[in-house]
C-alpha atoms as a PDB file:
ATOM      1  CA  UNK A   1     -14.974 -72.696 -53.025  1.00  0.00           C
ATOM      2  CA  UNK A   2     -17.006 -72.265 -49.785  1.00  0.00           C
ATOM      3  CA  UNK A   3     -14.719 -72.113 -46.584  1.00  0.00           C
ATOM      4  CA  UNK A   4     -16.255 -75.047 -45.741  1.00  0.00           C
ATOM      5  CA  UNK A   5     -15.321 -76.884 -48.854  1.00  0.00           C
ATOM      6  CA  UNK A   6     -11.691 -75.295 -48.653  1.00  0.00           C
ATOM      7  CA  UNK A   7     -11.472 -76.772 -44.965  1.00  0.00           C
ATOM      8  CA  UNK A   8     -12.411 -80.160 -45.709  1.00  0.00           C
ATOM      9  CA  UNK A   9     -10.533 -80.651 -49.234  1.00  0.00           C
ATOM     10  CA  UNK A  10      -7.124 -79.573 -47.740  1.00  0.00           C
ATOM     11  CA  UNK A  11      -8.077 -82.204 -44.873  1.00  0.00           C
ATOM     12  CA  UNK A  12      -8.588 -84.998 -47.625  1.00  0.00           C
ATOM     13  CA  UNK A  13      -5.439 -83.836 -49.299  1.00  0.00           C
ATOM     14  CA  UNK A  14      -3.896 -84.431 -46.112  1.00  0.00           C
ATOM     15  CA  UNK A  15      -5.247 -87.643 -45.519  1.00  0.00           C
ATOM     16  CA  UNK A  16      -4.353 -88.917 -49.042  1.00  0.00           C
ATOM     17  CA  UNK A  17      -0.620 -87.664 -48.621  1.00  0.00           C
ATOM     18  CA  UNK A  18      -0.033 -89.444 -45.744  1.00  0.00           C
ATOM     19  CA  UNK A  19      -1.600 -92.751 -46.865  1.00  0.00           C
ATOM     20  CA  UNK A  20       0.352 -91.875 -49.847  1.00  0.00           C
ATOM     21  CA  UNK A  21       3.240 -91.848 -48.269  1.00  0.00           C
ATOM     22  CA  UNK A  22       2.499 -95.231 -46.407  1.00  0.00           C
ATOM     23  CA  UNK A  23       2.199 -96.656 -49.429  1.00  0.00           C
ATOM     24  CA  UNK A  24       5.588 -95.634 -50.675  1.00  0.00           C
ATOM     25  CA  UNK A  25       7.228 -96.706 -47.358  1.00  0.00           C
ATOM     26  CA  UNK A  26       5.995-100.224 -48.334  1.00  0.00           C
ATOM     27  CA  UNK A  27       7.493-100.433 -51.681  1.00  0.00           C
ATOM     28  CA  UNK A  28      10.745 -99.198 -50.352  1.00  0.00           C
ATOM     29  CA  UNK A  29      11.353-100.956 -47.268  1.00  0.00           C
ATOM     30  CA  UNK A  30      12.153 -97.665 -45.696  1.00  0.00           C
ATOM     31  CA  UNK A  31       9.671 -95.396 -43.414  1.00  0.00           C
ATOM     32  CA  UNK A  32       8.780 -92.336 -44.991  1.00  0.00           C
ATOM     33  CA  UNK A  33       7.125 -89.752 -42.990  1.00  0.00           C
ATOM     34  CA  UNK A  34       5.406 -86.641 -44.287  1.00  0.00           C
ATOM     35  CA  UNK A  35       7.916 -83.935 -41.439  1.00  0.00           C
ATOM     36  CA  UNK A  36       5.462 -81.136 -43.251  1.00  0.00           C
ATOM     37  CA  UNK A  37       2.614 -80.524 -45.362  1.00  0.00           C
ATOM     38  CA  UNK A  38       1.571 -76.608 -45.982  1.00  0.00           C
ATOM     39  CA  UNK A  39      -1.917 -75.922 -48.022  1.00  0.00           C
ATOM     40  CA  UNK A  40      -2.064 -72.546 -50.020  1.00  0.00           C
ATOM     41  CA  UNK A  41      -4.131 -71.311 -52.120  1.00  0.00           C
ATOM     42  CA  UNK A  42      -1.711 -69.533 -55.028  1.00  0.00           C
ATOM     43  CA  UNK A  43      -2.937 -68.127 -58.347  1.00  0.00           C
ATOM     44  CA  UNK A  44      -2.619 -70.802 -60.833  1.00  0.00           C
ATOM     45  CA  UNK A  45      -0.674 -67.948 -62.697  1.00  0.00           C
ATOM     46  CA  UNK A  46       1.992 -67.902 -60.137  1.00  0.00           C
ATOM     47  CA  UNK A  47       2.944 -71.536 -59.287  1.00  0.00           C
ATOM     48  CA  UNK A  48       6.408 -71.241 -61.640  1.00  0.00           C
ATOM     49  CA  UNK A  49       7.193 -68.590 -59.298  1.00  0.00           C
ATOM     50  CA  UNK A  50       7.783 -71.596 -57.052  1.00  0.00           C
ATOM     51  CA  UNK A  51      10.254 -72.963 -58.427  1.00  0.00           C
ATOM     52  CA  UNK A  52      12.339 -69.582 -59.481  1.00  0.00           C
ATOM     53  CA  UNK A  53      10.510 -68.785 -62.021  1.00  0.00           C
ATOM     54  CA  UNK A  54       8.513 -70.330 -65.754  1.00  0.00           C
ATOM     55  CA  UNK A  55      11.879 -70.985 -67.352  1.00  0.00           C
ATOM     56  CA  UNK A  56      13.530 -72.801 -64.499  1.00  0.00           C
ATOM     57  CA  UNK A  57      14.271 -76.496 -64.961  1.00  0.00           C
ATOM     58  CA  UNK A  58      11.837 -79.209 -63.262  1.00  0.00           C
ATOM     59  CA  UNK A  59      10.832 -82.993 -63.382  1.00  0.00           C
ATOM     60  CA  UNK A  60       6.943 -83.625 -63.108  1.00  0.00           C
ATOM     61  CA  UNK A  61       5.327 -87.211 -62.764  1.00  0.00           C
ATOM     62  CA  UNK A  62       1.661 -86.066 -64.206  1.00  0.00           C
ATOM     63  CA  UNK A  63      -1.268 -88.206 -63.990  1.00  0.00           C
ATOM     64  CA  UNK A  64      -4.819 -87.643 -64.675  1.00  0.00           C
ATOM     65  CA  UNK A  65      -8.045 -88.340 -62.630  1.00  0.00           C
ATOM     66  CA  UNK A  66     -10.898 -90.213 -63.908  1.00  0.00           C
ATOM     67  CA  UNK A  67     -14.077 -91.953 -62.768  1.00  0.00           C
ATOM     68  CA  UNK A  68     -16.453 -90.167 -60.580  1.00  0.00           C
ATOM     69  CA  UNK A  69     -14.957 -87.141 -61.223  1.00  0.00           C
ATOM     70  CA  UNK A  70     -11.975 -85.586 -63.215  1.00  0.00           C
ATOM     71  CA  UNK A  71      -8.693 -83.668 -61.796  1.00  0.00           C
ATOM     72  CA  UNK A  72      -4.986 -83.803 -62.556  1.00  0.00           C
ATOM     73  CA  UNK A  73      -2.383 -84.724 -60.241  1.00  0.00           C
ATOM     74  CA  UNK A  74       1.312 -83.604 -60.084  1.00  0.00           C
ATOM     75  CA  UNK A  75       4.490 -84.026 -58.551  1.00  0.00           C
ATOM     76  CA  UNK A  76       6.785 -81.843 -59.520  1.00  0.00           C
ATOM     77  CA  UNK A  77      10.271 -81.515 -57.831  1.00  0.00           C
ATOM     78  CA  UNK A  78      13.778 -79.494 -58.422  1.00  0.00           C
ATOM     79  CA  UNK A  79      16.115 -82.005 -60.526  1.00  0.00           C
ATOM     80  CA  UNK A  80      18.490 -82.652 -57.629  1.00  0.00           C
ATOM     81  CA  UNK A  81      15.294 -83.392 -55.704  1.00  0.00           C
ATOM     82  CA  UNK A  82      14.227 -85.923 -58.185  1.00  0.00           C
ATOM     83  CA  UNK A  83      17.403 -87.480 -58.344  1.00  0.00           C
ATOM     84  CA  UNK A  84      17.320 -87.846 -54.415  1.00  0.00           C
ATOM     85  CA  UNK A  85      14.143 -89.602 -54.594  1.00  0.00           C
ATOM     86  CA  UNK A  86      15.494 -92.006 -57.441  1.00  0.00           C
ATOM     87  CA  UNK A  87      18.819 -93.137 -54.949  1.00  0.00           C
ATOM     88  CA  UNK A  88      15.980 -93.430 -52.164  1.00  0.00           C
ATOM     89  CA  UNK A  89      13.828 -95.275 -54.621  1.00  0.00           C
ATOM     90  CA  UNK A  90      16.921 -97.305 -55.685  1.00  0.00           C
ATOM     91  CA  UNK A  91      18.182 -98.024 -52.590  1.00  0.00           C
ATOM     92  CA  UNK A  92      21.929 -95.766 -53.591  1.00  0.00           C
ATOM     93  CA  UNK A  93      23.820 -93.874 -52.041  1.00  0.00           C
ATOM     94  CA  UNK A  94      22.823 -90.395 -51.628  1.00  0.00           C
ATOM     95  CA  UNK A  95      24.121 -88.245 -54.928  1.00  0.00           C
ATOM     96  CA  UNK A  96      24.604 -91.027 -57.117  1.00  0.00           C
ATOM     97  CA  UNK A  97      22.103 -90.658 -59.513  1.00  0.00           C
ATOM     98  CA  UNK A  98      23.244 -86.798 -61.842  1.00  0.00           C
ATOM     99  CA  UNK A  99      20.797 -87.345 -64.461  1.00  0.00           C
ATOM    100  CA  UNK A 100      17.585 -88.848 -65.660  1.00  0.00           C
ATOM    101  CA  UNK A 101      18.016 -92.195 -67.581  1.00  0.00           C
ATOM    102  CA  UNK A 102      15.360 -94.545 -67.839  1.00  0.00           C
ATOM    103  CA  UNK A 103      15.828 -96.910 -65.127  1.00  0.00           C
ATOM    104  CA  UNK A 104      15.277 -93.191 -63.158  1.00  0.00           C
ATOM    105  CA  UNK A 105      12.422 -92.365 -64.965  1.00  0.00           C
ATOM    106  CA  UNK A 106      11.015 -95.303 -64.369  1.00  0.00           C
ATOM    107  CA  UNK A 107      11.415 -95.624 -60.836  1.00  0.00           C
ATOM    108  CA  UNK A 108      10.031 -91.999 -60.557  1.00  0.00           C
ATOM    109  CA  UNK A 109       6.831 -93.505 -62.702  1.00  0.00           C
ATOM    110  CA  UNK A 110       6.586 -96.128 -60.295  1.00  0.00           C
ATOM    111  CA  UNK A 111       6.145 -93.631 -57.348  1.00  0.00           C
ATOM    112  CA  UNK A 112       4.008 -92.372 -59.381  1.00  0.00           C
ATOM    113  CA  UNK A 113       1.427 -95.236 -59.492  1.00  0.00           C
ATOM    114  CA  UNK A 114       2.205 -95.589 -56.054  1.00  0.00           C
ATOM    115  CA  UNK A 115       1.066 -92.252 -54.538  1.00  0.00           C
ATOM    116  CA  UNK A 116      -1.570 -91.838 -57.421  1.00  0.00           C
ATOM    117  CA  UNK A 117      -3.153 -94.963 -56.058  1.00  0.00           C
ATOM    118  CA  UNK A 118      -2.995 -94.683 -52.859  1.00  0.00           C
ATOM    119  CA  UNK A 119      -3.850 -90.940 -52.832  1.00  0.00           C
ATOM    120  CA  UNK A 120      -6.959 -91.260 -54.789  1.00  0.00           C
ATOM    121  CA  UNK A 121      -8.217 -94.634 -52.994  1.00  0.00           C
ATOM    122  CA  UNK A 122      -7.728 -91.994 -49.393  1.00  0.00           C
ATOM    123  CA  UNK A 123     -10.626 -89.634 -51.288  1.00  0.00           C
ATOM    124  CA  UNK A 124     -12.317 -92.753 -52.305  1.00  0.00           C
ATOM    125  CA  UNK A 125     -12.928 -93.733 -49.527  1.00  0.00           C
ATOM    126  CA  UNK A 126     -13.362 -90.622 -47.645  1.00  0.00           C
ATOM    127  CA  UNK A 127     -16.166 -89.821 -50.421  1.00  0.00           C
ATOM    128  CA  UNK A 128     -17.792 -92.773 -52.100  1.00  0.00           C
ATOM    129  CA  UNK A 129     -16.318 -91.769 -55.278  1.00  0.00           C
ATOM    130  CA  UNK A 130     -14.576 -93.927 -57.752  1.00  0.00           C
ATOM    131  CA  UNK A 131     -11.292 -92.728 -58.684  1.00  0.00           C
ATOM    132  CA  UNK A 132      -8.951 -93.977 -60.620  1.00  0.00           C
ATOM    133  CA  UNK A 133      -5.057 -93.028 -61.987  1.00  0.00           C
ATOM    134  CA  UNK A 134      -3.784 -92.240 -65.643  1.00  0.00           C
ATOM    135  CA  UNK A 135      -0.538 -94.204 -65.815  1.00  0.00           C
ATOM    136  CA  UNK A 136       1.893 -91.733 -64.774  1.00  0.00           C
ATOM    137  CA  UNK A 137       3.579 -89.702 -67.316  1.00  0.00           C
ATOM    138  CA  UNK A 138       7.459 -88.415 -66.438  1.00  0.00           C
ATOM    139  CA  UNK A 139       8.375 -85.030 -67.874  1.00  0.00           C
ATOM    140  CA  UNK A 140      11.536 -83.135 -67.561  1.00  0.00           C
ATOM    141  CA  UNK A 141      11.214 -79.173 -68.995  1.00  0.00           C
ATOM    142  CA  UNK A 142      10.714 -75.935 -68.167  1.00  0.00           C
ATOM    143  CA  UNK A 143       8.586 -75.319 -64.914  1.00  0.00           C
ATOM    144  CA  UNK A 144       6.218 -72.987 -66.967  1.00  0.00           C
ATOM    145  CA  UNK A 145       5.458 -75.506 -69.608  1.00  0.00           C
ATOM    146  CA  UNK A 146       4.937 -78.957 -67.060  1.00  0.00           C
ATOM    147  CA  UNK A 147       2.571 -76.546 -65.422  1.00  0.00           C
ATOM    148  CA  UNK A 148       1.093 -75.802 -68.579  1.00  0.00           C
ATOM    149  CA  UNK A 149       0.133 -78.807 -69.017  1.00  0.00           C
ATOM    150  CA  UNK A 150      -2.237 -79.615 -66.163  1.00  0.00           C
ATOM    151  CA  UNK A 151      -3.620 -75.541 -65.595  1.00  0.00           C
ATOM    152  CA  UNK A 152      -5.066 -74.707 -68.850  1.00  0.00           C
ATOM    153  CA  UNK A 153      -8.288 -76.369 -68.018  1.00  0.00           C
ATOM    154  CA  UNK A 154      -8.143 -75.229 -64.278  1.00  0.00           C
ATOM    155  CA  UNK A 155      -7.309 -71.591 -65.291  1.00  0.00           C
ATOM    156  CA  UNK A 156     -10.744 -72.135 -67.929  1.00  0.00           C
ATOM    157  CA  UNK A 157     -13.041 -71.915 -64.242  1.00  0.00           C
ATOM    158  CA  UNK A 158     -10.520 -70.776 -61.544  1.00  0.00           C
ATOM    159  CA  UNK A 159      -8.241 -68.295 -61.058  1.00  0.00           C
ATOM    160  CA  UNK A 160      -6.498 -69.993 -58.103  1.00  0.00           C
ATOM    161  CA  UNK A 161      -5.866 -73.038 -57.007  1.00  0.00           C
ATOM    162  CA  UNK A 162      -4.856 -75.597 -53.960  1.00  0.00           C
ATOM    163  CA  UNK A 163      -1.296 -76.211 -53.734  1.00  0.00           C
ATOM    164  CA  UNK A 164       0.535 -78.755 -51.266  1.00  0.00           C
ATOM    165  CA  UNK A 165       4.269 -78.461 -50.541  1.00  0.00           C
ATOM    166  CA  UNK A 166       4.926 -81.084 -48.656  1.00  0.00           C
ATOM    167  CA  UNK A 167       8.007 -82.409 -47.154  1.00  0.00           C
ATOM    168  CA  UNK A 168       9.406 -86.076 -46.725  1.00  0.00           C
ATOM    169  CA  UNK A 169      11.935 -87.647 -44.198  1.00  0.00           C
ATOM    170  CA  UNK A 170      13.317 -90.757 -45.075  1.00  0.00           C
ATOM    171  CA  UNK A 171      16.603 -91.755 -43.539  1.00  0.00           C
ATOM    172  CA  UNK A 172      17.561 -89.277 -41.711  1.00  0.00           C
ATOM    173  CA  UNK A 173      16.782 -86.613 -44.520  1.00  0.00           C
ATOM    174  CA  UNK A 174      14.159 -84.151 -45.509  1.00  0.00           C
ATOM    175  CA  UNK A 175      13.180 -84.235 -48.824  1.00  0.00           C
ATOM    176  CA  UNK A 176      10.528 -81.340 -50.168  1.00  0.00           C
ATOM    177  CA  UNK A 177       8.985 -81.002 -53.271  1.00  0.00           C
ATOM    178  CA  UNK A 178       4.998 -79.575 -54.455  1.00  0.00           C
ATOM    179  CA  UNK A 179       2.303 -82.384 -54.720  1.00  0.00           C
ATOM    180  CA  UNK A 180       0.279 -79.767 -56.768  1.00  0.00           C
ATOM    181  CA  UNK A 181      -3.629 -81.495 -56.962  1.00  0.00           C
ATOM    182  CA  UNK A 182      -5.617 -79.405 -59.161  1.00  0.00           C
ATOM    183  CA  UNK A 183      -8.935 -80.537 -58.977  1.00  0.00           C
ATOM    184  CA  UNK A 184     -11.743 -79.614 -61.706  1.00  0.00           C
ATOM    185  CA  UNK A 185     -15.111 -78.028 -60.764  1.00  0.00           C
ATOM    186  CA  UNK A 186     -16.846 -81.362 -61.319  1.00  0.00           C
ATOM    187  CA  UNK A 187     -14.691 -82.984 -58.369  1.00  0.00           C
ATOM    188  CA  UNK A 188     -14.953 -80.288 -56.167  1.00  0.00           C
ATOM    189  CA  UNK A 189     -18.588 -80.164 -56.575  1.00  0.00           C
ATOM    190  CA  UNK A 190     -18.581 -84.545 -56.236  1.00  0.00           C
ATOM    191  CA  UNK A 191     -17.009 -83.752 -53.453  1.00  0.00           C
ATOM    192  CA  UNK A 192     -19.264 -81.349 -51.691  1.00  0.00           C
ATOM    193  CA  UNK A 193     -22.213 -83.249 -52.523  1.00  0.00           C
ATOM    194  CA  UNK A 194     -20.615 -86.839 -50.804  1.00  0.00           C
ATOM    195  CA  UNK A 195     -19.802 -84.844 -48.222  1.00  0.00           C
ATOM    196  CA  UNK A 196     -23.594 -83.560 -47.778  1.00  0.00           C
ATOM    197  CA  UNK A 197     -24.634 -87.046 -48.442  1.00  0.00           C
END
């Protein structure tokens, strides 16, 4: 990727986290502001290290991209980090939730369409393209096999890739997880060529 093309996809990441995030505050009731966003570009290889290593535990909410182009989208978060955003989600006290039932996993799907949506339509928008959201999928495992998942086809063309950590406030509290976007070739070159358009 061109430094060009590096510049102006970590601005539409940007761009899509916030309006993201503005999308979440809505279906919360509660303002959620993005308090920090850092862009790096890791080997694809390395991302477990994130999160203390491949066999440490982790929740992902995975969706896929289709349309104009393809990528994969992922949110992937410590457990006690998940659980944070379920009580926030759920409007409970702070530490209720311990575990992952399925009134959690659902709530962490719904944030899931949420951000998806409202990420994607950001790019759409910025681009021309037509993008549109897998249903989210909610996955709790190792971090080395969620990651698995969505870099196999990334680590096919790329040896690195473009990783957001990002960090949320919401009442008072920080809350920080990775929104890791892995874009394919094909999207990265759709998005070059709107952006020459």
């Amino acid at each position: 990727m061109t430094n060009a093309a590096a510049a102006e996809w970590a601005r539409l990441v940007r761009v899509g986290t916030e309006r993201a995030m503005a999308g979440l505050s809505e279906m919360i009731g509660e303002d959620i502001e993005v308090a920090g966003l850092a862009m790096t570009q890791v080997p694809v290889e390395e991302i477990p290290s994130l999160f203390g290593g491949p066999e440490t535990e982790a929740v992902g909410i995975y969706l896929t991209v289709t349309g104009g182009a393809n990528g994969h989208l992922m949110l992937m978060y410590e457990p006690r980090i998940a659980y944070a955003f379920i009580d926030l989600l759920m409007g409970d006290t702070p530490g209720s939730t311990t575990s992952l039932d399925e009134m959690g996993r659902s709530a962490l799907g719904e944030m899931g369409n949420i951000i998806g949506a409202f990420f994607l339509n950001a790019i759409s928008d910025a681009t021309g393209l037509s993008l549109q959201p897998s249903p989210p999928e909610v996955m709790t495992d190792m971090a080395g096999a969620l990651l698995d998942v969505v870099s196999s086809e990334v680590l096919l063309r790329r040896d690195e890739t473009d990783l957001a950590e990002t960090t949320f406030r919401a009442k008072g509290h920080d809350v920080s997880g990775v929104f890791l976007v892995l874009p394919t070739e094909a999207l990265l070159e759709a998005l070059i060529a709107a952006k020459a358009a």
